[in-house]
Protein backbone atom coordinates (compact mmCIF):
# COMPACT_ATOMS: atom_id res chain seq x y z
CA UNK A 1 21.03 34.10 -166.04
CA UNK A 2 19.90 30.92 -167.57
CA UNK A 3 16.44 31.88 -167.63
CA UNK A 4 17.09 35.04 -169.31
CA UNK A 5 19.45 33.06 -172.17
CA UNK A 6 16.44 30.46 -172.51
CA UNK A 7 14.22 32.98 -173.16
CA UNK A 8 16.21 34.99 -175.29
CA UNK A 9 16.93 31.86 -177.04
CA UNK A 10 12.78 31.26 -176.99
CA UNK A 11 12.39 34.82 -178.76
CA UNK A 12 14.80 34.66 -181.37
CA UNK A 13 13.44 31.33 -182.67
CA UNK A 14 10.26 32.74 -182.51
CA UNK A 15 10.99 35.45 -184.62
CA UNK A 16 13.25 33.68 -186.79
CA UNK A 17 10.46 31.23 -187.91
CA UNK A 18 8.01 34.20 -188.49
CA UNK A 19 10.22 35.77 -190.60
CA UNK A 20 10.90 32.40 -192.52
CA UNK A 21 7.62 32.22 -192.66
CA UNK A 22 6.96 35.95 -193.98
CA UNK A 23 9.93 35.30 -196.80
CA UNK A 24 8.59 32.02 -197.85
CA UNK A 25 5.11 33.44 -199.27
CA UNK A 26 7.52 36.08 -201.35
CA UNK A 27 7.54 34.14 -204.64
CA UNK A 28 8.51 35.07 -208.33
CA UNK A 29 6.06 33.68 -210.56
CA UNK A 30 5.91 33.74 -214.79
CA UNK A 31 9.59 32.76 -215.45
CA UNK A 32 12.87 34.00 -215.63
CA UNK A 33 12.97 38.08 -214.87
CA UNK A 34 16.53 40.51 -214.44
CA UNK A 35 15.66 42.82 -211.45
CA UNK A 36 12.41 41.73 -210.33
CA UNK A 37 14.02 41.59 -206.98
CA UNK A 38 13.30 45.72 -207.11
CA UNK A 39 10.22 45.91 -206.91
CA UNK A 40 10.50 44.46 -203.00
CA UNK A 41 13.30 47.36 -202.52
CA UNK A 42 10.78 49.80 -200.69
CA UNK A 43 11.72 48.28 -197.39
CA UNK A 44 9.72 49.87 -194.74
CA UNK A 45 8.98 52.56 -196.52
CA UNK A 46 5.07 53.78 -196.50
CA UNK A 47 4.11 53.28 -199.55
CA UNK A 48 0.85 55.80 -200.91
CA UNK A 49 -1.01 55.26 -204.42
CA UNK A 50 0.86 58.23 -205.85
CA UNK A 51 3.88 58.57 -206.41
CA UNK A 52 6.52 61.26 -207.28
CA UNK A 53 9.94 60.13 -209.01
CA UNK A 54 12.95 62.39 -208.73
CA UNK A 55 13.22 64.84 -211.51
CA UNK A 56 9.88 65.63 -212.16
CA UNK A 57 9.32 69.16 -210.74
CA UNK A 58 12.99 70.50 -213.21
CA UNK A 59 11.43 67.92 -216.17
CA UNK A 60 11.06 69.52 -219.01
CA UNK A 61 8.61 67.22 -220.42
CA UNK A 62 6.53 66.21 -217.49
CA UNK A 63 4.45 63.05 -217.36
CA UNK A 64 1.52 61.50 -215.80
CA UNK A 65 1.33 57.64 -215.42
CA UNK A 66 -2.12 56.63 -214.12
CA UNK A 67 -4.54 53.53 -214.04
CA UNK A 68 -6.44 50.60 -212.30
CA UNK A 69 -4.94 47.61 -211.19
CA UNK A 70 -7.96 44.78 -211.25
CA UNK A 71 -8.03 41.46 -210.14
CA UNK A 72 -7.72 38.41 -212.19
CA UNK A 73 -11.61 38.58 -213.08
CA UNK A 74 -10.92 41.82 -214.63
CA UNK A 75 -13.90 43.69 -212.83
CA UNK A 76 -12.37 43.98 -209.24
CA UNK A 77 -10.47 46.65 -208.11
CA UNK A 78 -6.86 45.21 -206.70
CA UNK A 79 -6.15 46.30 -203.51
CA UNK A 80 -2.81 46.73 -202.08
CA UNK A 81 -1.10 45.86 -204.93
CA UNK A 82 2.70 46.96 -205.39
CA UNK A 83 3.69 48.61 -208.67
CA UNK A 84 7.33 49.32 -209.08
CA UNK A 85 8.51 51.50 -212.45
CA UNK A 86 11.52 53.29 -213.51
CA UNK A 87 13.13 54.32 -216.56
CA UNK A 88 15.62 56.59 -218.85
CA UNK A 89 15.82 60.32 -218.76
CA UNK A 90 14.80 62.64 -221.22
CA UNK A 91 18.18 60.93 -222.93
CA UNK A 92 17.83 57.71 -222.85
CA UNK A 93 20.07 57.26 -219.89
CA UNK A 94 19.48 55.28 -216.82
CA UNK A 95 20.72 58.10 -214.59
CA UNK A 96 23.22 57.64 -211.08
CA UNK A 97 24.55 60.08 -208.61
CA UNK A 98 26.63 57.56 -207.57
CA UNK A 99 25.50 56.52 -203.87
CA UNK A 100 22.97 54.03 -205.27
CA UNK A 101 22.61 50.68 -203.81
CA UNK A 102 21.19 46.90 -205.06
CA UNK A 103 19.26 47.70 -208.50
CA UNK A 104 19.27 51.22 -208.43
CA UNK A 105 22.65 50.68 -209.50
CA UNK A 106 21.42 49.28 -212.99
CA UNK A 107 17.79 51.19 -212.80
CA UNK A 108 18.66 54.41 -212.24
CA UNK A 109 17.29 56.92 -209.41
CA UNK A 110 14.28 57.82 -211.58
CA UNK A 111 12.30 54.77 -209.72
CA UNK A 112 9.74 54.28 -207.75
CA UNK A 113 6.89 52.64 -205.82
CA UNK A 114 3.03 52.44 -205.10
CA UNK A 115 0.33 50.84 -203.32
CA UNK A 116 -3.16 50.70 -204.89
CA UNK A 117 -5.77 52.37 -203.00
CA UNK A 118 -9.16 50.50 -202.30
CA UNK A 119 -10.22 51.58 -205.97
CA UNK A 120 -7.09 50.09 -207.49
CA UNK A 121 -5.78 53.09 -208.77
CA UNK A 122 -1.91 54.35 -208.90
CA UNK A 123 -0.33 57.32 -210.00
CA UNK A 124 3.42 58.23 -211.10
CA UNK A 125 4.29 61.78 -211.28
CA UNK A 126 7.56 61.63 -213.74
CA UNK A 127 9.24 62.67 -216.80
CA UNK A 128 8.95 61.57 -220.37
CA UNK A 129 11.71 59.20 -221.04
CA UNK A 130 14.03 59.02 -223.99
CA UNK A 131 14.69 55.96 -226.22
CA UNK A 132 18.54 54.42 -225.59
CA UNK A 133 21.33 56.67 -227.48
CA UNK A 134 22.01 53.72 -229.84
CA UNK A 135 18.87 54.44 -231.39
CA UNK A 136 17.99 50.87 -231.67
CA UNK A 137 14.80 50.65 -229.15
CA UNK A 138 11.71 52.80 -228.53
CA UNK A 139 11.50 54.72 -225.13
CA UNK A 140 9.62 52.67 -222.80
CA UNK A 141 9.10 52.27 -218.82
CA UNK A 142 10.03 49.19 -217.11
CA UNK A 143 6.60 47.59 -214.47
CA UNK A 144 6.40 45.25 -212.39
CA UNK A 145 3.99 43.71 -209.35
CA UNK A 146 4.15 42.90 -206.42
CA UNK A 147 0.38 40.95 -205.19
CA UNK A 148 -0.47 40.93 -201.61
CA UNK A 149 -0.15 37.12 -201.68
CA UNK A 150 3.41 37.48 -202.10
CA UNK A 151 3.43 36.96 -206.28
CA UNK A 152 6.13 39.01 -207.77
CA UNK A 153 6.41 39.53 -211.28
CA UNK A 154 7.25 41.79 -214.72
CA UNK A 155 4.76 43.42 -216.68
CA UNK A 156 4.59 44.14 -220.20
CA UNK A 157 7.07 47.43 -220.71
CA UNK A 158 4.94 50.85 -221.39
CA UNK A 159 5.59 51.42 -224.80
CA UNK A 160 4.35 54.98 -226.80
CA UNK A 161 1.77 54.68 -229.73
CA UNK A 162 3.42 56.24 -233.19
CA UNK A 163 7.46 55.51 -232.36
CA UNK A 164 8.69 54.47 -235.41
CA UNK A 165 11.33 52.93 -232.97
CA UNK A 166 8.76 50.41 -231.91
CA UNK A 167 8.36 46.63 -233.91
CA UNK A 168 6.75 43.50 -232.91
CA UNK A 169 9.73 42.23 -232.03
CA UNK A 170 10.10 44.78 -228.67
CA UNK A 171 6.52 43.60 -227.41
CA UNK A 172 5.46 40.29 -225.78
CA UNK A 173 2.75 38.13 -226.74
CA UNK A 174 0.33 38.18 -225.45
CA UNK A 175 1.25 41.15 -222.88
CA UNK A 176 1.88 40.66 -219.61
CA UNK A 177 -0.39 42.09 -217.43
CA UNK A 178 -2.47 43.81 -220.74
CA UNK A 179 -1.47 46.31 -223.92
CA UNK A 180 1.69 48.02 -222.97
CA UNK A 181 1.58 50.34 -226.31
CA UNK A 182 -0.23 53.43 -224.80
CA UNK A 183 -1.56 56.59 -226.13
CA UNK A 184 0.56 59.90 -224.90
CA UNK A 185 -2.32 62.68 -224.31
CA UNK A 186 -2.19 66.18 -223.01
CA UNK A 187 -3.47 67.50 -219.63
CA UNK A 188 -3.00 69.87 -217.06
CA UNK A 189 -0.09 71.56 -218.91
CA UNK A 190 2.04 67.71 -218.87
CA UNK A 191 1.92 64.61 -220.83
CA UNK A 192 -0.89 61.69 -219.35
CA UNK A 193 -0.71 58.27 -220.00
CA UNK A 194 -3.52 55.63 -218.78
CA UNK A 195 -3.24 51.79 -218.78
CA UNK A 196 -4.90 49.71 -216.38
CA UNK A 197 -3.19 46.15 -215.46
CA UNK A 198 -4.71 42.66 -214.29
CA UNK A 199 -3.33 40.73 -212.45
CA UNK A 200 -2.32 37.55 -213.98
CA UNK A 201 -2.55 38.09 -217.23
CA UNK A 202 -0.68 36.90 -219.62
CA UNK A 203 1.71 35.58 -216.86
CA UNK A 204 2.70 31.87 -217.35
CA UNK A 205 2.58 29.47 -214.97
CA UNK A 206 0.47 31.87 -212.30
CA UNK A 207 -1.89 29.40 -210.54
């Protein structure tokens, strides 16, 4: 009996301090940021370099988000990297069915996650969002990172190229993570959007 408590006992601190000191390497780096905490909201989930949010296949404007994530030298494909989006409907609403739990409450169900593959790519199959029904700022989609060394951090918003919605004053400078105003293309019968990230960039305080 008090063997078996002992090592119980033995286990659980065991564990305990390997989870402390899992958590304690998860670290939010370049300032203040509102719902960063969702980008570590996959759980256990598998996570694959592509993506599909919920909506896309009844979207009537369907969109592609693609890239490479690179290392901080800006020639190295990133690796394992964790890139957490979501956005407004078609619009401008963050949508809920209701059921949603932590950020999803604020974000919306049209969220989700990705892991780079070897080559640093990603790829979100989604919808094109709308800008907010106040009309006061551009449609946009909210990244942000999670590194393998723990780092977590917000990205410079995707922003579209020609929205007469879109100033100076919606953009950071410089951008986090590189040029968030992107050019919205055509192909394969849906909208495409490219923007490769690195990490660190632009990110105070990241060393």
């Amino acid at each position: 009996m008090y063997l078996r408590l002992i090592l119980f006992s033995c286990s659980f601190l065991l564990f305990s301090c390997g989870r402390s000191q899992e958590n304690k390497d998860i670290r939010l780096v370049g300032g203040p940021c509102e719902g960063c905490e969702a980008v570590l909201e996959f759980g256990n989930e598998k996570l694959d370099p592509v993506d599909t949010l919920p909506g896309f296949v009844s979207a009537e404007n369907k969109l592609k988000i693609t890239g490479t994530i690179f290392k901080a030298d800006a020639k190295t494909p990133a690796e394992e990297v964790v890139l957490y989006i979501h956005h407004t409907n078609a619009d401008g609403i963050y949508p809920n069915r209701g059921d949603e739990k932590d950020w999803a409450k604020r974000h919306g169900y049209i969220r989700g996650w990705i892991k780079t593959d070897k080559d640093g790519r990603y790829t979100f199959y989604t919808q094109v969002p709308g800008s907010y029904p106040d009309g006061r700022n551009p449609a946009h989609i909210h990244p942000y990172i999670l590194e393998p060394n723990g780092k977590y951090y917000y990205l410079s918003a995707y922003f579209f190229e020609g929205d007469p919605l879109l100033t100076s004053h919606h953009m950071e400078d410089p951008p986090r993570g590189g040029d968030g105003v992107v050019k919205l293309k055509q192909a394969d019968g849906m909208a495409l959007i490219e923007r490769d990230f690195v990490l660190g960039k632009g990110i105070p305080d990241y060393n």
